[in-house]
N, C-alpha and C. Protein backbone atom coordinates (compact mmCIF):
# COMPACT_ATOMS: atom_id res chain seq x y z
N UNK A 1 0.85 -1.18 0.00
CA UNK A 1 0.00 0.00 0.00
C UNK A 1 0.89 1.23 0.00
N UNK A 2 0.47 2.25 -0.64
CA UNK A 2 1.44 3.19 -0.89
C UNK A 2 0.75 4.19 0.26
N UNK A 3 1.84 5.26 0.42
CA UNK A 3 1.32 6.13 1.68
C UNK A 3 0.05 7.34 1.28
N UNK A 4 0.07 7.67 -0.01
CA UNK A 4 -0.80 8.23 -0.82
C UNK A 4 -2.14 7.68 -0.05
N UNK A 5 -2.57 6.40 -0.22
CA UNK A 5 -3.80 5.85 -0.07
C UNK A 5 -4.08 5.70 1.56
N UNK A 6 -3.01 5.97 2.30
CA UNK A 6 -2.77 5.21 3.85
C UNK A 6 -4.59 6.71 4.02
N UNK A 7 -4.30 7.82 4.01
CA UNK A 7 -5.17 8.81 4.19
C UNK A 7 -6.70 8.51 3.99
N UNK A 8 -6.78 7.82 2.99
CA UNK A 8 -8.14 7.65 2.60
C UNK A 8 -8.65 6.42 2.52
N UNK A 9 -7.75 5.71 3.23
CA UNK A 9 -8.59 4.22 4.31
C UNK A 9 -8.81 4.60 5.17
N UNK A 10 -7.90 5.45 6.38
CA UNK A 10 -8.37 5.95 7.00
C UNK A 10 -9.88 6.89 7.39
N UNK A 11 -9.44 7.71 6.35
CA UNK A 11 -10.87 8.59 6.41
C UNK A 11 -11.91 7.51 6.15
N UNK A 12 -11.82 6.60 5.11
CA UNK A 12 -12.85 5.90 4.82
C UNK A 12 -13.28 4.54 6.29
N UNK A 13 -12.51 4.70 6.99
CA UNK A 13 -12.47 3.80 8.21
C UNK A 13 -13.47 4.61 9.30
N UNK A 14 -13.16 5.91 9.50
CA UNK A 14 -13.87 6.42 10.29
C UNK A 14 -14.83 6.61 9.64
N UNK A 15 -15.14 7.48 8.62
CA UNK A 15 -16.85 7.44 8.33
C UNK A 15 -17.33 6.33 8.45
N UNK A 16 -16.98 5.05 7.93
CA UNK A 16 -17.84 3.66 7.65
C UNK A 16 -17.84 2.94 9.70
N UNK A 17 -17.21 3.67 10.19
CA UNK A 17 -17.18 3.47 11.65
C UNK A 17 -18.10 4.20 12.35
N UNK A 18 -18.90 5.25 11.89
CA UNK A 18 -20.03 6.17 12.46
C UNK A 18 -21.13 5.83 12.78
N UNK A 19 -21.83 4.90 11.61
CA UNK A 19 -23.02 4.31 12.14
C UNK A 19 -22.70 3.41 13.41
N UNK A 20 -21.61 2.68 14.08
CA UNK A 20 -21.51 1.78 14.38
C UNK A 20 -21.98 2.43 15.63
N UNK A 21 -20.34 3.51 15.99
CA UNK A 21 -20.49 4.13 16.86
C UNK A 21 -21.79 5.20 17.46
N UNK A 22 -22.40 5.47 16.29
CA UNK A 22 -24.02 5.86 16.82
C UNK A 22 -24.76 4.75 17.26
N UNK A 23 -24.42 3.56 17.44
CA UNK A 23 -25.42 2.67 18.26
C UNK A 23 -24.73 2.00 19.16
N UNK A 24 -23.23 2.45 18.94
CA UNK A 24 -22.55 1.72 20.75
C UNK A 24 -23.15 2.93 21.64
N UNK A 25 -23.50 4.69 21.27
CA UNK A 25 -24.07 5.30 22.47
C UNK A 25 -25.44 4.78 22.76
N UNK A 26 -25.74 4.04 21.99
CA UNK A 26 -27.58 3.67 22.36
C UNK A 26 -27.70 2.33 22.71
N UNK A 27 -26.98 1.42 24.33
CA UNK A 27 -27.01 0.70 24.50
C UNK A 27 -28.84 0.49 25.30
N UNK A 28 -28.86 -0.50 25.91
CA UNK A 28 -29.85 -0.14 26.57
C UNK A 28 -31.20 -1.32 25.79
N UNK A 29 -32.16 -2.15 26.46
CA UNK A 29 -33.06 -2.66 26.39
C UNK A 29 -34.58 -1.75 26.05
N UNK A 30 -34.73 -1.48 25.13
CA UNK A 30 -35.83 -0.58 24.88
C UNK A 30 -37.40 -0.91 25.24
N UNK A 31 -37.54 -2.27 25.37
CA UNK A 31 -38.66 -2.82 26.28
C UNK A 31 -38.82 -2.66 27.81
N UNK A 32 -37.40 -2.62 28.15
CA UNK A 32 -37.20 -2.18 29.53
C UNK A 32 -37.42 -0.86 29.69
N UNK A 33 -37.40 -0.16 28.92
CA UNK A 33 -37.15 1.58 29.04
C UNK A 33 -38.82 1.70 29.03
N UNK A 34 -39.53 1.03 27.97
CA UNK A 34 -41.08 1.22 28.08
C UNK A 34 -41.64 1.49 29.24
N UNK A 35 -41.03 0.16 30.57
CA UNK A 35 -41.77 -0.07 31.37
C UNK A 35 -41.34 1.45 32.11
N UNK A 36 -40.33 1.46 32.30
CA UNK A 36 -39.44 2.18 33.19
C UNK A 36 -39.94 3.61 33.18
N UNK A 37 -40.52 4.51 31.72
CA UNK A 37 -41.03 5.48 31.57
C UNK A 37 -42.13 5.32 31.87
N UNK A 38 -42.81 4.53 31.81
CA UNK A 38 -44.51 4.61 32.12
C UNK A 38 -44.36 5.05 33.88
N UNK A 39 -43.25 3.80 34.40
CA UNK A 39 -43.08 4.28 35.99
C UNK A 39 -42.98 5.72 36.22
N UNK A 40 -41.85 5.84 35.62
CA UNK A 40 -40.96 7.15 36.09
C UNK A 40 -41.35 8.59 35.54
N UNK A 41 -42.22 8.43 34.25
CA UNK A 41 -41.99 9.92 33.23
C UNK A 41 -43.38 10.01 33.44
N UNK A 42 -44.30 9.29 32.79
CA UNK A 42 -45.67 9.53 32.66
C UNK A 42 -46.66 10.44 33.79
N UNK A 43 -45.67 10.34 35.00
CA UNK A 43 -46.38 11.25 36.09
C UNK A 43 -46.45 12.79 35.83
N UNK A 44 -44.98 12.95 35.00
CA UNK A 44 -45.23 14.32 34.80
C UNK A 44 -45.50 15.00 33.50
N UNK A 45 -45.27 14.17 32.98
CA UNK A 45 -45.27 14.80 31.30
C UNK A 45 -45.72 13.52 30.61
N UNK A 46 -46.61 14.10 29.09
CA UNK A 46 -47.09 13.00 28.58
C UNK A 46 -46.20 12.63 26.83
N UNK A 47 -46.35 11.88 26.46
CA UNK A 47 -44.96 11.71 25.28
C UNK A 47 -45.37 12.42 24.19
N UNK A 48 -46.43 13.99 24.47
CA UNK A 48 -46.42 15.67 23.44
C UNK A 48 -45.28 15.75 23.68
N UNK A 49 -44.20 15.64 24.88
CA UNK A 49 -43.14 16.57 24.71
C UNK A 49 -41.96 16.01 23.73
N UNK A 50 -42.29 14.87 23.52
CA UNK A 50 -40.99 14.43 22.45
C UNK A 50 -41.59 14.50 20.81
N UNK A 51 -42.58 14.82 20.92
CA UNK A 51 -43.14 15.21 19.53
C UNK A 51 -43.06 16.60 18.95
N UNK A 52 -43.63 17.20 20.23
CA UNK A 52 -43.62 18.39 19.87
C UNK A 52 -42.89 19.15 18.72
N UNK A 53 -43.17 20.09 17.87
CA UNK A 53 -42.10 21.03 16.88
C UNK A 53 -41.37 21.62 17.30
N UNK A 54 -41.33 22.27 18.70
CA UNK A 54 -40.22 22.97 19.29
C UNK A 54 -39.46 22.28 20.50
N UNK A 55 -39.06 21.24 20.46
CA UNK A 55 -38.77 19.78 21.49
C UNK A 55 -37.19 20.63 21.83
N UNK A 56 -37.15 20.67 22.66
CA UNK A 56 -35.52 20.88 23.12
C UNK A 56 -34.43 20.10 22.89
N UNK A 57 -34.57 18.81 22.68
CA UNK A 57 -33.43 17.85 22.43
C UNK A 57 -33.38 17.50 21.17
N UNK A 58 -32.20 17.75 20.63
CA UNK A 58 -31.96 17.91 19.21
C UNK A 58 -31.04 16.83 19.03
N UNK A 59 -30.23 15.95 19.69
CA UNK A 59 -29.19 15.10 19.39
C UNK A 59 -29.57 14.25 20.59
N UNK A 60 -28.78 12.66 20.48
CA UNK A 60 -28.80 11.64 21.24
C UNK A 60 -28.30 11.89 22.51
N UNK A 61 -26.49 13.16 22.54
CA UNK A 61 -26.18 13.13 23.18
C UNK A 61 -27.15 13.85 24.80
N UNK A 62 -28.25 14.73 23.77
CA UNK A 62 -29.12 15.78 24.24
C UNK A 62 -29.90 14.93 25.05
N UNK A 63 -30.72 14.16 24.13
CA UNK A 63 -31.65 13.18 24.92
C UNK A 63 -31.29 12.05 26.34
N UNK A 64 -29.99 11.97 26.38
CA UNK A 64 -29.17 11.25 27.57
C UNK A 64 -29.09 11.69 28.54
N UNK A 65 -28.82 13.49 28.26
CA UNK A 65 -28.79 14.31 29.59
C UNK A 65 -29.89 14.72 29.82
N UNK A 66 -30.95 14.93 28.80
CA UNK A 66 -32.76 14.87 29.47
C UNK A 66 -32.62 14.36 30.69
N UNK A 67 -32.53 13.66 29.94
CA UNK A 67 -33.03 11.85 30.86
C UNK A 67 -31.95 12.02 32.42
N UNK A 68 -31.33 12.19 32.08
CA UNK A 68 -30.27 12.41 33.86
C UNK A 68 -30.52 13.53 34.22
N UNK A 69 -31.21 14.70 33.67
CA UNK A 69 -31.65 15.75 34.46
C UNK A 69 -33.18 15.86 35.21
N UNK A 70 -33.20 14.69 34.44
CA UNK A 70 -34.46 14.47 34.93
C UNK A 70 -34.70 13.69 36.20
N UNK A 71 -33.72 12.33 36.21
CA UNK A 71 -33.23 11.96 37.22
C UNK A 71 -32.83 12.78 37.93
N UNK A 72 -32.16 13.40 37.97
CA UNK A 72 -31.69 14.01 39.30
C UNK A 72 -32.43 15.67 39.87
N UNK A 73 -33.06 15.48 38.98
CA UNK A 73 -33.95 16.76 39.74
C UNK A 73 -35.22 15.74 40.59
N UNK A 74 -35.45 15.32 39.67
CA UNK A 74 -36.79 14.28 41.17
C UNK A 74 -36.28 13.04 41.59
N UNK A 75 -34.60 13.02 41.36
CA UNK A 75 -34.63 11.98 42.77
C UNK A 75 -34.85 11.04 42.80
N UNK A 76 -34.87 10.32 41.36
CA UNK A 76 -35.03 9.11 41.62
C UNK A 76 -34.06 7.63 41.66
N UNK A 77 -33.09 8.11 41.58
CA UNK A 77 -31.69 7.23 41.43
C UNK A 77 -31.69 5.94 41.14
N UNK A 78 -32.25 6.25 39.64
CA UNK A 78 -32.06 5.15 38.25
C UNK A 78 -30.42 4.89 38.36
N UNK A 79 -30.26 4.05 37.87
CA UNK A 79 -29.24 3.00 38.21
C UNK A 79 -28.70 3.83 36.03
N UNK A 80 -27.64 3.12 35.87
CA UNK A 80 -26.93 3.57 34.81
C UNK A 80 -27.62 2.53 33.71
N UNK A 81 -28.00 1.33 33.76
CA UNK A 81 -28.34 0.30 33.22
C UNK A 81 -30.10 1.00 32.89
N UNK A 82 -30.83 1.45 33.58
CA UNK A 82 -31.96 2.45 34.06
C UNK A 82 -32.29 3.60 32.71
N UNK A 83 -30.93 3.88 32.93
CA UNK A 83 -30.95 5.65 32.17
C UNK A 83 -31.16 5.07 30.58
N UNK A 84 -29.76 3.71 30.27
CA UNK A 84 -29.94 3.50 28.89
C UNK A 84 -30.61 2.67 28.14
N UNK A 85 -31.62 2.36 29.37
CA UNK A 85 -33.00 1.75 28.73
C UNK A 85 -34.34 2.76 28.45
N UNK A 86 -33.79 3.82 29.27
CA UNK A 86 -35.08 4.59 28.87
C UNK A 86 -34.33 5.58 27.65
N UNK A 87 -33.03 5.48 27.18
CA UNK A 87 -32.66 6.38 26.01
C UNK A 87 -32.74 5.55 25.20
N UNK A 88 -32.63 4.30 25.06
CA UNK A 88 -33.11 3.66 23.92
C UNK A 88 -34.47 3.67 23.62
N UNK A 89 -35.50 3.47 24.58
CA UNK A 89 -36.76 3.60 24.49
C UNK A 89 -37.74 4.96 23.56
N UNK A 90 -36.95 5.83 24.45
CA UNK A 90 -37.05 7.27 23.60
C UNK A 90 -36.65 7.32 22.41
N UNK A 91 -35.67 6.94 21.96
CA UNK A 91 -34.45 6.95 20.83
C UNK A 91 -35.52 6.64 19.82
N UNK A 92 -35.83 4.68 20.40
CA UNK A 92 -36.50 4.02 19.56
C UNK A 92 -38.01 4.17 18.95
N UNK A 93 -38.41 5.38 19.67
CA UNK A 93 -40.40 5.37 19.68
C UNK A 93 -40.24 6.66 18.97
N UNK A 94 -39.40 7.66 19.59
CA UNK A 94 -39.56 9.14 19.11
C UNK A 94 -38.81 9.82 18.22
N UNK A 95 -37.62 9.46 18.97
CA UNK A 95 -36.53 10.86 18.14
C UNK A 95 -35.86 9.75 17.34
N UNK A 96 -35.39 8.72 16.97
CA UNK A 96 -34.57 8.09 16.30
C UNK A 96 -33.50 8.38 15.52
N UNK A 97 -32.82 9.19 16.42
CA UNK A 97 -31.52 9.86 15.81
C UNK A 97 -30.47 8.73 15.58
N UNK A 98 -29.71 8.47 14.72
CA UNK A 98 -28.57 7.72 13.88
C UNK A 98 -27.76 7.28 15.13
């Protein structure tokens, strides 16, 4: 392989590595997250807010820290296994970002 080309396996390594890495951040049981939001979310808000046209969370990384600000403003100390079942859940029903 000549060094010319070394550049553009590369590049071509990481792009073709993007999708992947957009679903190693979206670990998480999304059947589990169902249940888990009906527990945890449905008391206060109903799922208008992830539809909505003017929705605040614009990226996956966005929708993760929802979800832990949400936790930690009411306290409910979801476990980490917790958080990425209900971001897959979300991920998977609403926003389905890449």
């Amino acid at each position: 392989m000549t060094m010319s080309r070394l550049p553009l396996l590369l590049l071509l390594a990481v792009l073709a590595s993007g999708s992947a890495q957009a679903t190693a951040l979206l670990p998480g049981d999304a059947a589990r997250g169902k249940a888990l939001h009906a527990q945890h979310c449905t008391g206060c808000h109903d799922t208008g807010v992830y539809t909505r046209s003017n929705r605040h969370v614009k990226t996956v990384e966005g929708l993760m820290g929802q979800v832990r600000l949400c936790d930690t403003q009411l306290k409910k100390r979801l476990s980490k296994d917790d958080i990425d079942d209900l971001v897959r859940h979300l991920n998977d029903s609403y926003y389905r970002f890449d």
